[in-house]
PDB file of N, CA and C in Angstrom:
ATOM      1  N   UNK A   1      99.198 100.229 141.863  1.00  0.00           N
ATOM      2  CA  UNK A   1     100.351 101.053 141.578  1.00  0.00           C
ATOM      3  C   UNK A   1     100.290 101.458 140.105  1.00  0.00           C
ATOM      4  N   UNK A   2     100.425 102.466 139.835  1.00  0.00           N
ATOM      5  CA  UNK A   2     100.424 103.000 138.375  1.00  0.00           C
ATOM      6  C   UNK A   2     101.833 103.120 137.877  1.00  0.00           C
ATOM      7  N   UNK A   3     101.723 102.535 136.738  1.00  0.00           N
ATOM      8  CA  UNK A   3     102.668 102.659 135.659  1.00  0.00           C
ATOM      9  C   UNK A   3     102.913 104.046 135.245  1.00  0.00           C
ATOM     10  N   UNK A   4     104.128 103.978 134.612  1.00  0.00           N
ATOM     11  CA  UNK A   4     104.036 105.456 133.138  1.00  0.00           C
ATOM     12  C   UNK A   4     104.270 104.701 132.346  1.00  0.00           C
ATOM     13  N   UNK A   5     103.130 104.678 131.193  1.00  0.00           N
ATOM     14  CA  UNK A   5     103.222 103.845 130.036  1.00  0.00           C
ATOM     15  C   UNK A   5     102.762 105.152 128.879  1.00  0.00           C
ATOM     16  N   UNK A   6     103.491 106.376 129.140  1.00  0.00           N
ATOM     17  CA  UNK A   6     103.471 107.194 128.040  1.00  0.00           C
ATOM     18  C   UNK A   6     103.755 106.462 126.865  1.00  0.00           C
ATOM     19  N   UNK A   7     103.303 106.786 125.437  1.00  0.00           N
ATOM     20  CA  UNK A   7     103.903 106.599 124.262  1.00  0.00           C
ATOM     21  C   UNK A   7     103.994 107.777 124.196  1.00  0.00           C
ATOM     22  N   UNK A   8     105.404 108.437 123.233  1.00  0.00           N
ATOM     23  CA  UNK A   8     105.524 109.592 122.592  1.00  0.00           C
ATOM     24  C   UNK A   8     104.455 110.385 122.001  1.00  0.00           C
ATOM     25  N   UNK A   9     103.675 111.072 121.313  1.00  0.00           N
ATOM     26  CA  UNK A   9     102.814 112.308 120.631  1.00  0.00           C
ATOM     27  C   UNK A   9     103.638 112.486 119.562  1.00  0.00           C
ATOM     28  N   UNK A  10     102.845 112.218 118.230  1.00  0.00           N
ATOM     29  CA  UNK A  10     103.466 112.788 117.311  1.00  0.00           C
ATOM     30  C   UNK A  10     101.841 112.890 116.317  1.00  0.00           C
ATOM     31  N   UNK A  11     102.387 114.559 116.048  1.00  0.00           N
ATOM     32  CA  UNK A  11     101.238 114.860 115.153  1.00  0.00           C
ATOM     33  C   UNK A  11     102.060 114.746 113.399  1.00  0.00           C
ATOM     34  N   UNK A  12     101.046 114.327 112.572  1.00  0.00           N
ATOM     35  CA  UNK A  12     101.162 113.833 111.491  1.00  0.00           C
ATOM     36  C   UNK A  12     100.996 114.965 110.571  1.00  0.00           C
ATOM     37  N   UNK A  13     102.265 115.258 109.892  1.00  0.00           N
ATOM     38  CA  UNK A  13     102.354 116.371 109.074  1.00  0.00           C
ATOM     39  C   UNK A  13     102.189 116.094 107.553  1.00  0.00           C
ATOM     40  N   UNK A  14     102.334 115.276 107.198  1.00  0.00           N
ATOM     41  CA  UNK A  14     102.749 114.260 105.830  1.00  0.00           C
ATOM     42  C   UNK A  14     101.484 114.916 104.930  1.00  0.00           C
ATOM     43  N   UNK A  15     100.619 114.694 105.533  1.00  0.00           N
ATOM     44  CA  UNK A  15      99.046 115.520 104.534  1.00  0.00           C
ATOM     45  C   UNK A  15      99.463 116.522 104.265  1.00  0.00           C
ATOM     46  N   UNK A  16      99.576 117.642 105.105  1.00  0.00           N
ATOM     47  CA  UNK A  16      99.367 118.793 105.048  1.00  0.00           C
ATOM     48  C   UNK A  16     101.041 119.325 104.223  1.00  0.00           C
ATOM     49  N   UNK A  17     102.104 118.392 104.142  1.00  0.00           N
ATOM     50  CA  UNK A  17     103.338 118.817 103.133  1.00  0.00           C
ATOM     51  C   UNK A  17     102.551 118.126 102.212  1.00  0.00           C
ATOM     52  N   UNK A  18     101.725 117.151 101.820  1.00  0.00           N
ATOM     53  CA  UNK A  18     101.569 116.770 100.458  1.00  0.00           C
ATOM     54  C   UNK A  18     100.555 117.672  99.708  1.00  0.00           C
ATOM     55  N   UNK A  19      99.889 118.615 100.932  1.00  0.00           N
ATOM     56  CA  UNK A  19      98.876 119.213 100.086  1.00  0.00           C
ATOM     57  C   UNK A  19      99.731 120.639  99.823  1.00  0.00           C
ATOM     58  N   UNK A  20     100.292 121.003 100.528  1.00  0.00           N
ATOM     59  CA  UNK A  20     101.312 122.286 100.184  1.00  0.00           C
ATOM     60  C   UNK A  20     102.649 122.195  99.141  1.00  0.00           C
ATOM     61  N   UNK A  21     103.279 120.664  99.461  1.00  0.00           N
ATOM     62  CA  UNK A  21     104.298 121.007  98.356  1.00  0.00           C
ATOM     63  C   UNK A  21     103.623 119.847  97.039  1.00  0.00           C
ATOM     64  N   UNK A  22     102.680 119.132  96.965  1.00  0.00           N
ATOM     65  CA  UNK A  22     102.368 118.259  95.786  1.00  0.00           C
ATOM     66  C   UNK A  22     103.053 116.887  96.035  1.00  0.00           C
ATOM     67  N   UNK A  23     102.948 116.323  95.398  1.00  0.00           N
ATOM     68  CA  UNK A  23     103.986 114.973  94.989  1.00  0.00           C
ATOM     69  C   UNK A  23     105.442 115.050  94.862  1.00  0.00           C
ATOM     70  N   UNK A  24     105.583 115.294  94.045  1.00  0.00           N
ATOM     71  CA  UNK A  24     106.940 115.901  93.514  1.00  0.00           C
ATOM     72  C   UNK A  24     107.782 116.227  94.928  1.00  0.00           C
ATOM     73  N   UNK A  25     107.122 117.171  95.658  1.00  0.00           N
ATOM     74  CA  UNK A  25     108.028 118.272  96.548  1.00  0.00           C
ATOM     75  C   UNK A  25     107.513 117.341  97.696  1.00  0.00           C
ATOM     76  N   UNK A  26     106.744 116.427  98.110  1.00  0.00           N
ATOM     77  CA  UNK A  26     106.876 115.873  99.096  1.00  0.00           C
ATOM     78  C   UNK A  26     107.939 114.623  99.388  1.00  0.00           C
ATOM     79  N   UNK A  27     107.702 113.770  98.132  1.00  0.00           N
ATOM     80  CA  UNK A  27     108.951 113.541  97.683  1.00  0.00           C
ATOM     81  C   UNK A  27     110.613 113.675  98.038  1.00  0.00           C
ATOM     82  N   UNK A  28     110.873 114.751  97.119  1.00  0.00           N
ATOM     83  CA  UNK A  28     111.710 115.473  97.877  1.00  0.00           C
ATOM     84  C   UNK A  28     112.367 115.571  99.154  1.00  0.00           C
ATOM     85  N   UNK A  29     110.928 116.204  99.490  1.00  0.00           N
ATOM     86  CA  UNK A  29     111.364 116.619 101.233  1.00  0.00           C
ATOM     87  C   UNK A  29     111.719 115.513 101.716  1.00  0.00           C
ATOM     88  N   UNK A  30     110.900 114.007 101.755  1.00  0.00           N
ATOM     89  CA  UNK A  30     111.271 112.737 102.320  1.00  0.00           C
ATOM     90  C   UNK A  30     112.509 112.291 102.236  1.00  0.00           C
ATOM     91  N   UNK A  31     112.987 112.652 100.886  1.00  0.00           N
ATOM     92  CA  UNK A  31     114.515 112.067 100.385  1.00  0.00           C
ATOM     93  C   UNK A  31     115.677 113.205 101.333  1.00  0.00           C
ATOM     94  N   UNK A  32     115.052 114.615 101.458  1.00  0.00           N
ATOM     95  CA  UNK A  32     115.983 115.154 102.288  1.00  0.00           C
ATOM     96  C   UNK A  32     116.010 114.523 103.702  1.00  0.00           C
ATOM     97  N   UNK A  33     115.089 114.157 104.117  1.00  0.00           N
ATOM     98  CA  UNK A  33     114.804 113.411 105.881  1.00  0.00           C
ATOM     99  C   UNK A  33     115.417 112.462 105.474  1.00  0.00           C
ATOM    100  N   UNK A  34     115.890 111.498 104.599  1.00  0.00           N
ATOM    101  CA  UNK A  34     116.675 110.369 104.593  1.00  0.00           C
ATOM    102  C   UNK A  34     118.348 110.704 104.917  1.00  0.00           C
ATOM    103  N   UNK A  35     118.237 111.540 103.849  1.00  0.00           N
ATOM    104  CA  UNK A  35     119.393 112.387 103.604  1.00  0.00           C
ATOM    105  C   UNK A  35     120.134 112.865 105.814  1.00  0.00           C
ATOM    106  N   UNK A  36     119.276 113.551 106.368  1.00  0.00           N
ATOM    107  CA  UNK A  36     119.688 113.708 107.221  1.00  0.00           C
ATOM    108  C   UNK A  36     119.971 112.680 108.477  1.00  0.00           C
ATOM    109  N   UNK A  37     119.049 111.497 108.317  1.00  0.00           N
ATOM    110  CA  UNK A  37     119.262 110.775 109.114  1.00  0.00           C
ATOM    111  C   UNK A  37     119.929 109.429 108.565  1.00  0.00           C
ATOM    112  N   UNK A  38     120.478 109.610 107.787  1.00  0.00           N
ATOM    113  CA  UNK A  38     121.783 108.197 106.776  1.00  0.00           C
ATOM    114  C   UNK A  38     123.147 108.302 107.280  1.00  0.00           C
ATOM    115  N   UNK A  39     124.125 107.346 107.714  1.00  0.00           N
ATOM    116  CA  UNK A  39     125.269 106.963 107.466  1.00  0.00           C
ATOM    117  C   UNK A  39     125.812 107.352 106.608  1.00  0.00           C
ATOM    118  N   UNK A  40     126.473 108.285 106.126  1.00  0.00           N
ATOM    119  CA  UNK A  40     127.283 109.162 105.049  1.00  0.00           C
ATOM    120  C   UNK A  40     128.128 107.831 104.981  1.00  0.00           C
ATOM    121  N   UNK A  41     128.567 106.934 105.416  1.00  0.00           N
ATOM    122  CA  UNK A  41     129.481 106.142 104.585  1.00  0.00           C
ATOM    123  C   UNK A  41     128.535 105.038 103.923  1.00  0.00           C
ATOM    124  N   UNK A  42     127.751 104.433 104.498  1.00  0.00           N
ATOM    125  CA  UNK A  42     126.865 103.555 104.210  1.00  0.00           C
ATOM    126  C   UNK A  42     125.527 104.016 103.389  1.00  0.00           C
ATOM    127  N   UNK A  43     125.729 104.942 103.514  1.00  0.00           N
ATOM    128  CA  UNK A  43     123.987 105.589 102.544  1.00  0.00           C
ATOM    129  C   UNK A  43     122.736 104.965 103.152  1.00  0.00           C
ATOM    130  N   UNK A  44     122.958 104.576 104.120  1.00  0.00           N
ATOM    131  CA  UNK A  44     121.306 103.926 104.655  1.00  0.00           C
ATOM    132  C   UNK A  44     121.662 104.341 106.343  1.00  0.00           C
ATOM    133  N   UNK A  45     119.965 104.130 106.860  1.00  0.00           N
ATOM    134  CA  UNK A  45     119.573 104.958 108.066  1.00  0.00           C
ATOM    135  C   UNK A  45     120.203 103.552 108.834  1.00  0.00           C
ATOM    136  N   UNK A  46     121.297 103.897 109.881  1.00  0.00           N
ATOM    137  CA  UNK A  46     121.528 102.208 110.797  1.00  0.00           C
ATOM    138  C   UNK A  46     121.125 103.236 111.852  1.00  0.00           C
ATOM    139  N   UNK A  47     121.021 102.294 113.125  1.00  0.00           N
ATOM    140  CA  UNK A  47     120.609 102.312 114.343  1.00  0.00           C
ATOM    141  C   UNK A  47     121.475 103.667 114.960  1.00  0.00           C
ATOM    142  N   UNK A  48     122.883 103.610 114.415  1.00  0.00           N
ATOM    143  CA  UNK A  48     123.557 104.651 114.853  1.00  0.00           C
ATOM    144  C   UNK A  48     122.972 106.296 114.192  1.00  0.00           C
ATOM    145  N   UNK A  49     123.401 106.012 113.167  1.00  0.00           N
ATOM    146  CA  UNK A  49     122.781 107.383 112.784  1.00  0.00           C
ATOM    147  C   UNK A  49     121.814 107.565 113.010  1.00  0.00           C
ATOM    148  N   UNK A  50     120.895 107.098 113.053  1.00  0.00           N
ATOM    149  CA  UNK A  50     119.103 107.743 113.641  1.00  0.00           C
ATOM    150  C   UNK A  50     119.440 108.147 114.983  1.00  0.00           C
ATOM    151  N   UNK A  51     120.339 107.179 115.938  1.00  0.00           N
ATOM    152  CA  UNK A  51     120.239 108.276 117.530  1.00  0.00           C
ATOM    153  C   UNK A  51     120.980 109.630 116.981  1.00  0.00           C
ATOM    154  N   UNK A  52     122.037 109.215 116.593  1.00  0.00           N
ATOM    155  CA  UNK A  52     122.839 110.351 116.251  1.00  0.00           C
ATOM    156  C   UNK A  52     122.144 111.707 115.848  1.00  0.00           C
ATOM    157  N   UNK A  53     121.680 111.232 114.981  1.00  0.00           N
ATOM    158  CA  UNK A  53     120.703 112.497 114.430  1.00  0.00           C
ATOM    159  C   UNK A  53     119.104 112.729 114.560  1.00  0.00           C
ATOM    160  N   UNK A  54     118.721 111.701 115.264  1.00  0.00           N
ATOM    161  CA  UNK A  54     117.291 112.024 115.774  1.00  0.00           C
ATOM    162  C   UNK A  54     116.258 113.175 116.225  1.00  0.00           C
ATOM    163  N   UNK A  55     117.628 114.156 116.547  1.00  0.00           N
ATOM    164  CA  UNK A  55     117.255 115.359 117.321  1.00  0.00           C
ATOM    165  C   UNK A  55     116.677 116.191 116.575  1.00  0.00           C
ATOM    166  N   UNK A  56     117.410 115.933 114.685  1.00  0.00           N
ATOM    167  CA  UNK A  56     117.310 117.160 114.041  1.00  0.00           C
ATOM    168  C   UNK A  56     115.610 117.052 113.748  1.00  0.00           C
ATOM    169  N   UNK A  57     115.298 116.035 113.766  1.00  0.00           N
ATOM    170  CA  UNK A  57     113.496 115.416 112.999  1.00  0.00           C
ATOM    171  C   UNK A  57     113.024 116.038 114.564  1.00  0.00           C
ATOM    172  N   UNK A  58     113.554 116.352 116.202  1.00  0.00           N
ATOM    173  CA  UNK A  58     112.767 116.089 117.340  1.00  0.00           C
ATOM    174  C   UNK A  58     112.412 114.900 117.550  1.00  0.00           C
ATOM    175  N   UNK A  59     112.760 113.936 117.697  1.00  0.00           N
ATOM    176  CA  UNK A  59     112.876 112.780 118.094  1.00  0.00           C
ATOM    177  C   UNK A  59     114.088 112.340 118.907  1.00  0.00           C
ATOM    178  N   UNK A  60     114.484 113.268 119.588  1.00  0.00           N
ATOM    179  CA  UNK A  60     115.341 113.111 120.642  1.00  0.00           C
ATOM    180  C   UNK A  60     115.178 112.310 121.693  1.00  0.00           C
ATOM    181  N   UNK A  61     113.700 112.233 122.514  1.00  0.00           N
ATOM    182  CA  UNK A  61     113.013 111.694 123.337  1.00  0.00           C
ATOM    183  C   UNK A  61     112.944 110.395 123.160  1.00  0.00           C
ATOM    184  N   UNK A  62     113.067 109.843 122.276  1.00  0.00           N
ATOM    185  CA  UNK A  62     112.623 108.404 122.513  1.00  0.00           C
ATOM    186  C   UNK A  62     113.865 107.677 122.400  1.00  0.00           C
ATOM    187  N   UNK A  63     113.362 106.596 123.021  1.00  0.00           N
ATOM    188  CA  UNK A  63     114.324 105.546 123.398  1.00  0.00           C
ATOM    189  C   UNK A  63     115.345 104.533 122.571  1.00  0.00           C
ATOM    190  N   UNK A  64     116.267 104.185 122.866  1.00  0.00           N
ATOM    191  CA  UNK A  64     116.861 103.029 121.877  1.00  0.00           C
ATOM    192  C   UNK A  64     115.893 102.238 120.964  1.00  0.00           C
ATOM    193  N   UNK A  65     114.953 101.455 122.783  1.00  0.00           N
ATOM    194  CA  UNK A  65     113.670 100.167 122.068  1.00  0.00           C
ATOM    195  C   UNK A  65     113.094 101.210 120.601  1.00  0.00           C
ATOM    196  N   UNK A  66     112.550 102.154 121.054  1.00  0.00           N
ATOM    197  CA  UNK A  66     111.710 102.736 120.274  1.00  0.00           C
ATOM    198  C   UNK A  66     112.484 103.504 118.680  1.00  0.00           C
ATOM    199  N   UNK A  67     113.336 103.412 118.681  1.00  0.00           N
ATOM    200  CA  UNK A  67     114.626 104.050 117.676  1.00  0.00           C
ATOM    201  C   UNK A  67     114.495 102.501 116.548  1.00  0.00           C
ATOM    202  N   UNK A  68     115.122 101.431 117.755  1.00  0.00           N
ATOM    203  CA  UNK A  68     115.322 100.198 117.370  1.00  0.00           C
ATOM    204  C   UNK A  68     113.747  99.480 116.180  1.00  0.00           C
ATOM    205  N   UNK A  69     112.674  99.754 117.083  1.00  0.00           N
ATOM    206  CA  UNK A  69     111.665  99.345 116.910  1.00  0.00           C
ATOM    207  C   UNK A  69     110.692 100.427 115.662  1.00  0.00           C
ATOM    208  N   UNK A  70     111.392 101.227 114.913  1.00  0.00           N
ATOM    209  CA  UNK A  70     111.425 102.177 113.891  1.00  0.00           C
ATOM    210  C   UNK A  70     112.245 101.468 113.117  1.00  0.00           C
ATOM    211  N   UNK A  71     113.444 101.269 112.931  1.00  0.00           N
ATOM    212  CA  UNK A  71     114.369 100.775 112.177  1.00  0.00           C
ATOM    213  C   UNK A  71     113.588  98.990 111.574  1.00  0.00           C
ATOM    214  N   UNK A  72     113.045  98.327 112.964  1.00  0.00           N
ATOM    215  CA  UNK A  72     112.435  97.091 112.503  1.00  0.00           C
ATOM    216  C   UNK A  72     111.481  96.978 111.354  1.00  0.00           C
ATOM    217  N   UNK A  73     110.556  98.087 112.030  1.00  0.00           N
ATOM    218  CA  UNK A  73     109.189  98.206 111.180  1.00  0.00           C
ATOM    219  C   UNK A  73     109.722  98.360 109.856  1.00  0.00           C
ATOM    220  N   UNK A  74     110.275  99.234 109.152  1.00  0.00           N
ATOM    221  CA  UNK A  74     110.474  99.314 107.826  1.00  0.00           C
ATOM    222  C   UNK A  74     111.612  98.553 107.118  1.00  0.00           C
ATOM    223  N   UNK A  75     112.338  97.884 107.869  1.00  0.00           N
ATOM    224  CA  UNK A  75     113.229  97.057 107.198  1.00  0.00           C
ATOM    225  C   UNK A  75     112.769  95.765 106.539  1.00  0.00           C
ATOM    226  N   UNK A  76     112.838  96.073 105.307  1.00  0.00           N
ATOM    227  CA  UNK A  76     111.718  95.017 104.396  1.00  0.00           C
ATOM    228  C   UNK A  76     112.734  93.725 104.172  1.00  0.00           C
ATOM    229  N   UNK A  77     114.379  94.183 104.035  1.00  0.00           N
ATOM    230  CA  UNK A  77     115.055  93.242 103.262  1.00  0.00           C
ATOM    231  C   UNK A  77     116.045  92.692 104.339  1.00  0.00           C
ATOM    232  N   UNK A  78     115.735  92.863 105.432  1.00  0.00           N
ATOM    233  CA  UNK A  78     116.371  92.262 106.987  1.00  0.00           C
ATOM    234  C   UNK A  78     117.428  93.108 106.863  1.00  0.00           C
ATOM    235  N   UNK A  79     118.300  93.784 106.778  1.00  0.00           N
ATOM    236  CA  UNK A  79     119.684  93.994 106.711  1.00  0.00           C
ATOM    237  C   UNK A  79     120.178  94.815 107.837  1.00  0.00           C
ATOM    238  N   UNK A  80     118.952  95.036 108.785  1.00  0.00           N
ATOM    239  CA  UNK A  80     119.190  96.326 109.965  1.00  0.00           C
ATOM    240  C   UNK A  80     119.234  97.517 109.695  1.00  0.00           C
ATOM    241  N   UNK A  81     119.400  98.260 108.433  1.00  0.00           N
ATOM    242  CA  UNK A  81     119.327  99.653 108.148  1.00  0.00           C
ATOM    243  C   UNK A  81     118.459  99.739 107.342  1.00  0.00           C
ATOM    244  N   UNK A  82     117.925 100.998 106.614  1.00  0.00           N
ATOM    245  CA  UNK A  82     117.064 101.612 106.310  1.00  0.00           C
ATOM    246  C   UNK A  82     117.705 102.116 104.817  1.00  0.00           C
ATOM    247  N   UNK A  83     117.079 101.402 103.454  1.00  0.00           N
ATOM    248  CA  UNK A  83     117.443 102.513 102.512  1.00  0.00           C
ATOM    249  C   UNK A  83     116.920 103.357 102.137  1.00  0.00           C
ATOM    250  N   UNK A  84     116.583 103.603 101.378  1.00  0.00           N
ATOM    251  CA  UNK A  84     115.935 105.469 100.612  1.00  0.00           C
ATOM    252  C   UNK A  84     114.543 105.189 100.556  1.00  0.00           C
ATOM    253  N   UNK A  85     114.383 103.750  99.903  1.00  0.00           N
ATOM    254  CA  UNK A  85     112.933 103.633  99.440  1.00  0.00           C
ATOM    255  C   UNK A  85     112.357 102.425 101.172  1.00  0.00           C
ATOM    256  N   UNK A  86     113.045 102.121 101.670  1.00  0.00           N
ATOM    257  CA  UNK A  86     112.152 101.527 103.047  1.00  0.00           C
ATOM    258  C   UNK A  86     111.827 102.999 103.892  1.00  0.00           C
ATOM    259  N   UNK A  87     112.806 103.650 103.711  1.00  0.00           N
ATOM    260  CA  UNK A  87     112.404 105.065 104.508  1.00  0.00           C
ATOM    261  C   UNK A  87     110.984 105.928 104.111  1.00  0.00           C
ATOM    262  N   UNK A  88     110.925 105.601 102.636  1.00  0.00           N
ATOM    263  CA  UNK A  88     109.549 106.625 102.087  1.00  0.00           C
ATOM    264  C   UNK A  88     108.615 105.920 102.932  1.00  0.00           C
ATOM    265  N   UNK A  89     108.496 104.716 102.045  1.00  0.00           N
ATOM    266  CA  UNK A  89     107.750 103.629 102.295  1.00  0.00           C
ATOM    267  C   UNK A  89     107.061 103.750 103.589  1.00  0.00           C
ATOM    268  N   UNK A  90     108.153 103.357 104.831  1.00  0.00           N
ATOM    269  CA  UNK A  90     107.902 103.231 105.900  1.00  0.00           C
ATOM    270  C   UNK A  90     107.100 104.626 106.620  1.00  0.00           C
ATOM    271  N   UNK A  91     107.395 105.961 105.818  1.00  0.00           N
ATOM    272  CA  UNK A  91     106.639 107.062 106.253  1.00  0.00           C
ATOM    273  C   UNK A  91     105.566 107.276 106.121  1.00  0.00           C
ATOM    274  N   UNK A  92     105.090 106.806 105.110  1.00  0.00           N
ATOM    275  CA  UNK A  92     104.057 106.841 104.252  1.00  0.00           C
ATOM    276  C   UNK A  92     103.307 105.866 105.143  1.00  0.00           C
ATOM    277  N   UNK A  93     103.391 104.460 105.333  1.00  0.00           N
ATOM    278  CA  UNK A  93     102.796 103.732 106.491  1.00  0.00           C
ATOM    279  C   UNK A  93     102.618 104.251 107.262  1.00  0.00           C
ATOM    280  N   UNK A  94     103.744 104.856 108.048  1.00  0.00           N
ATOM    281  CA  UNK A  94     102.680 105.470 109.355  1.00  0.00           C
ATOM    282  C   UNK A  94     101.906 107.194 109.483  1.00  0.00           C
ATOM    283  N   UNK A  95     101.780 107.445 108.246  1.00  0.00           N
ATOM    284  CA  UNK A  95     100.373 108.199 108.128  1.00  0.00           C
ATOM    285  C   UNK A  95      99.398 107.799 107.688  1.00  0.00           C
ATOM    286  N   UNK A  96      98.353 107.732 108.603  1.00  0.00           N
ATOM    287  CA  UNK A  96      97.243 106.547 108.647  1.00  0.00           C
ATOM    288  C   UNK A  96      96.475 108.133 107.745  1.00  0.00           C
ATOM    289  N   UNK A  97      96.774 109.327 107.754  1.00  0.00           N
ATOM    290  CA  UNK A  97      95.995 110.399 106.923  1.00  0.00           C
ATOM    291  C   UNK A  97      95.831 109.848 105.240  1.00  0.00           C
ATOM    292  N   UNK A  98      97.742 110.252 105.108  1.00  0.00           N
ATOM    293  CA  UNK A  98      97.781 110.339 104.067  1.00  0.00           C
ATOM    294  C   UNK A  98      97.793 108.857 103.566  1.00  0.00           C
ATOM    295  N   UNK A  99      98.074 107.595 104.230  1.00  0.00           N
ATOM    296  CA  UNK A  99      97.501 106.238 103.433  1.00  0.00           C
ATOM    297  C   UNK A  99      95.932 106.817 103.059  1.00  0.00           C
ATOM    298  N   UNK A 100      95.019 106.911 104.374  1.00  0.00           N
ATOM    299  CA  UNK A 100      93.827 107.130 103.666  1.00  0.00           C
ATOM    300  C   UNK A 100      93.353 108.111 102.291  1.00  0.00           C
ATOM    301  N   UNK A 101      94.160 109.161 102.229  1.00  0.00           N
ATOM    302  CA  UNK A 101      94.005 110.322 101.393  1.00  0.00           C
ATOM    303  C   UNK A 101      94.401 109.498 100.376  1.00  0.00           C
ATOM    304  N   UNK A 102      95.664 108.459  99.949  1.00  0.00           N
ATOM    305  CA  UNK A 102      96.235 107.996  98.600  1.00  0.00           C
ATOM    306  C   UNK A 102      94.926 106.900  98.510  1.00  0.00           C
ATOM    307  N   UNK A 103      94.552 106.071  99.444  1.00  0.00           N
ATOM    308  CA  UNK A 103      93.256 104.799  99.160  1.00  0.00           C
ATOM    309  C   UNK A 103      91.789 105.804  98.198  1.00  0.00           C
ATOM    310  N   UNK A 104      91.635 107.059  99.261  1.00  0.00           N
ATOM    311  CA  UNK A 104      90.285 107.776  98.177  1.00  0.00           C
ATOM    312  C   UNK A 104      90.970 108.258  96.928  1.00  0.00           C
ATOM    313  N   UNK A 105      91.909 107.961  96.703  1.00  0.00           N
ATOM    314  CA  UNK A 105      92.179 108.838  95.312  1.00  0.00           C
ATOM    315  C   UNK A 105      92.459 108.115  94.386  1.00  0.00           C
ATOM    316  N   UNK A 106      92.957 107.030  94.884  1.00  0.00           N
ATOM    317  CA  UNK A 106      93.512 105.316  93.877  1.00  0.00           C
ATOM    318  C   UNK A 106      91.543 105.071  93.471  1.00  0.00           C
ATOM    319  N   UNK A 107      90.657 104.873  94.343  1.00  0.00           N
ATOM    320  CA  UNK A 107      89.664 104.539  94.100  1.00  0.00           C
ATOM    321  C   UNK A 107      88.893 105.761  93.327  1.00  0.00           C
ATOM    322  N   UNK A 108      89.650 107.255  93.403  1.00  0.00           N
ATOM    323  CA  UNK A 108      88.367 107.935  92.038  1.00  0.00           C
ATOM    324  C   UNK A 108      89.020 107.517  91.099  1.00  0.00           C
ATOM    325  N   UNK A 109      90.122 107.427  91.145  1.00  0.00           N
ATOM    326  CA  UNK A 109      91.237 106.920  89.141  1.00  0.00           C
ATOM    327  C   UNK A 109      90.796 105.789  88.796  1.00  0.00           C
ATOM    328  N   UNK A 110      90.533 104.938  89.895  1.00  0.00           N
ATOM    329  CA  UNK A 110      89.764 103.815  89.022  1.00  0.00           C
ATOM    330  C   UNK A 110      88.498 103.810  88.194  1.00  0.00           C
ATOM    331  N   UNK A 111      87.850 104.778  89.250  1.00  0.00           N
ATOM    332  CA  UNK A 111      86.126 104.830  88.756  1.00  0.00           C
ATOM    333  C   UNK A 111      86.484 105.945  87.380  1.00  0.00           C
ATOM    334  N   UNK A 112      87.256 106.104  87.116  1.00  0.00           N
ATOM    335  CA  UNK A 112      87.225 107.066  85.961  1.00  0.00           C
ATOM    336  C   UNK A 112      87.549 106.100  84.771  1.00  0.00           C
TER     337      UNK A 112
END
């Protein structure tokens, strides 16, 4: 009997804003994606506001577990929500591009 053990598809944009808007403006943009998916009273991403607003990123599709299990991964300081800097952080982790793109570039600054 076969399962559906889809995982979601998500193509990884994070390179291609860091090579178009720089540092600075990628930056930015990240702090605006916080910005949209935060608790206006609380200033950090909780479980509620990410369903709430999930849609606007397209991430409508996925599930509580999988909402829930986003919120886990980057919560460094246990507290259940997400602040400004677990949110970069945590983005930045899961572009396995742009981790690799920041690892070759940490290693030419060194060799220099």
């Amino acid at each position: 009997m076969a399962t559906n053990t889809q995982q979601p598809q998500f193509h990884d944009y994070l390179p291609l804003m860091a090579d178009k808007l720089g540092g600075n403006g990628l930056i930015e943009e990240m702090c605006n994606g916080f910005m949209l998916l935060m608790d206006r009273e609380k200033n950090v991403i909780t479980f509620d506001s990410l369903k709430k607003n999930a849609s606007l990123l397209g991430l409508q599709d996925l599930s509580d577990g999988d909402l829930m299990s986003m919120l886990k991964e980057g919560d460094y300081d246990g507290d259940g929500a997400l602040n400004q800097m677990e949110f970069c952080v945590l983005m930045f982790r899961l572009s396995p591009d742009l981790m690799d793109q920041s690892e070759f570039l940490l290693e030419q600054a060194l060799e220099k």
